[in-house]
C-alpha atoms as a PDB file:
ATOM      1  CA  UNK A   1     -19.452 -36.045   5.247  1.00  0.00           C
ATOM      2  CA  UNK A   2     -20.818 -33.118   6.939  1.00  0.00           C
ATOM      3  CA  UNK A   3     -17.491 -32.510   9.021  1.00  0.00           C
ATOM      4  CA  UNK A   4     -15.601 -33.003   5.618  1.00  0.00           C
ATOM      5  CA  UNK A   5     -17.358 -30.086   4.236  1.00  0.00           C
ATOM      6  CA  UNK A   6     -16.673 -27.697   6.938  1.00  0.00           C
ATOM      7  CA  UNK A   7     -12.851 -28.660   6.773  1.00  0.00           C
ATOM      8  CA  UNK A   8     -12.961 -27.856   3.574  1.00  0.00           C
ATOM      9  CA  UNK A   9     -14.906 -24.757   3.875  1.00  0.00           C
ATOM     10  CA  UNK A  10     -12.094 -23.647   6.640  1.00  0.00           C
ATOM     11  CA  UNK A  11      -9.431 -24.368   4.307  1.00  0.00           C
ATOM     12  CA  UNK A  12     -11.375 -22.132   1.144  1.00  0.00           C
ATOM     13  CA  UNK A  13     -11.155 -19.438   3.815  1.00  0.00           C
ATOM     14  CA  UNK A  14      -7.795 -19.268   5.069  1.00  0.00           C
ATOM     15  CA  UNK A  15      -6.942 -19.194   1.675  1.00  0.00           C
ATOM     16  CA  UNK A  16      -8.958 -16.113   0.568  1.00  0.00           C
ATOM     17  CA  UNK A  17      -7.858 -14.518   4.128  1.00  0.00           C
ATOM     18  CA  UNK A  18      -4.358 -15.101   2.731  1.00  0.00           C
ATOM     19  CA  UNK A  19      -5.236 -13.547  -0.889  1.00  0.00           C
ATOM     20  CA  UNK A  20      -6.923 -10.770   0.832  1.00  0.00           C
ATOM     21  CA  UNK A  21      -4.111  -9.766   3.266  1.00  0.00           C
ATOM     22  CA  UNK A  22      -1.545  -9.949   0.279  1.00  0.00           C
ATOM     23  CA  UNK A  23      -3.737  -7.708  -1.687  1.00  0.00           C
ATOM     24  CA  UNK A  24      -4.121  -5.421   1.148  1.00  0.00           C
ATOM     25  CA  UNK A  25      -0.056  -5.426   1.582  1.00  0.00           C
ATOM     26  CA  UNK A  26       0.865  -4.645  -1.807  1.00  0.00           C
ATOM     27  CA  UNK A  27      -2.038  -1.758  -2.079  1.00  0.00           C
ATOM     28  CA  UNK A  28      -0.259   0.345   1.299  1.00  0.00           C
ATOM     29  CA  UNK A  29       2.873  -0.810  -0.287  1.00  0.00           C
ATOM     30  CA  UNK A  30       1.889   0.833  -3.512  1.00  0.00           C
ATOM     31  CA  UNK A  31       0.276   3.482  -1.416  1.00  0.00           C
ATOM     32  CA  UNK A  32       2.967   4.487   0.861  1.00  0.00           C
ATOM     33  CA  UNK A  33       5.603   4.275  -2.286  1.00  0.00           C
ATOM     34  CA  UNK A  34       3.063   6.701  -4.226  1.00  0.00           C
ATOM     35  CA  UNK A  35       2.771   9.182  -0.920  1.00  0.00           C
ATOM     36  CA  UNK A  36       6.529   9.421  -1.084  1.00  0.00           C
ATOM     37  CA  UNK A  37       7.056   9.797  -4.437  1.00  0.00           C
ATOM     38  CA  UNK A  38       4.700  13.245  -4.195  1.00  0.00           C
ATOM     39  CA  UNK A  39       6.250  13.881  -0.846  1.00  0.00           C
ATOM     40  CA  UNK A  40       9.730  14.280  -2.649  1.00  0.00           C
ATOM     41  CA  UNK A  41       8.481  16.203  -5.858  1.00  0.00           C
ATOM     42  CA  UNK A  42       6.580  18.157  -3.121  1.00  0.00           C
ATOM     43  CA  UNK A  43      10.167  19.288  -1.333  1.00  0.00           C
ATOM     44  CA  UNK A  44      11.759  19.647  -4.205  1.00  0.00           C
ATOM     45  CA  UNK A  45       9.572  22.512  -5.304  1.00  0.00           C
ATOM     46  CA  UNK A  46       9.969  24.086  -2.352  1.00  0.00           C
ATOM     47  CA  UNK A  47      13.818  23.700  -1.756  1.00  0.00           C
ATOM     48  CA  UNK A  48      13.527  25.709  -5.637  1.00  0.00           C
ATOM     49  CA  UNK A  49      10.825  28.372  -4.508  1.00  0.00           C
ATOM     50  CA  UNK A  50      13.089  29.016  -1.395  1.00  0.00           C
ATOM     51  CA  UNK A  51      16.257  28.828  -3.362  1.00  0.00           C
ATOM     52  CA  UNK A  52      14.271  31.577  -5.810  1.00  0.00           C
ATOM     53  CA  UNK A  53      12.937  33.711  -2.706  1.00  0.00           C
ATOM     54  CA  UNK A  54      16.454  33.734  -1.820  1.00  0.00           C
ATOM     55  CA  UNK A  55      18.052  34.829  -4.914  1.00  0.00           C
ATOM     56  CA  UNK A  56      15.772  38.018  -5.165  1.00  0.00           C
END
């Protein structure tokens, strides 16, 4: 009964390791998507502040 449990017990946390690493994956996912997103608005500003510097 005892040996039951702790099979059991394993199981309940492989499954939360899963849940956890699938939670962690889509958070950098979201993360790195985010980064880039300012990264881009970020160089576009400054391809139009040296476009402007260039025009004066």
């Amino acid at each position: 009964m005892v040996s039951k449990l702790k099979d059991v017990w394993e199981v309940i946390q492989f499954i939360f390791l899963l849940i956890a690493l699938l939670i962690f994956l889509t958070v950098a996912r979201v993360g790195m998507y985010d980064s880039f997103i300012q990264n881009g608005f970020q160089n576009t500003e400054f391809y139009k502040s040296l476009t402007d510097s260039i025009r004066k």
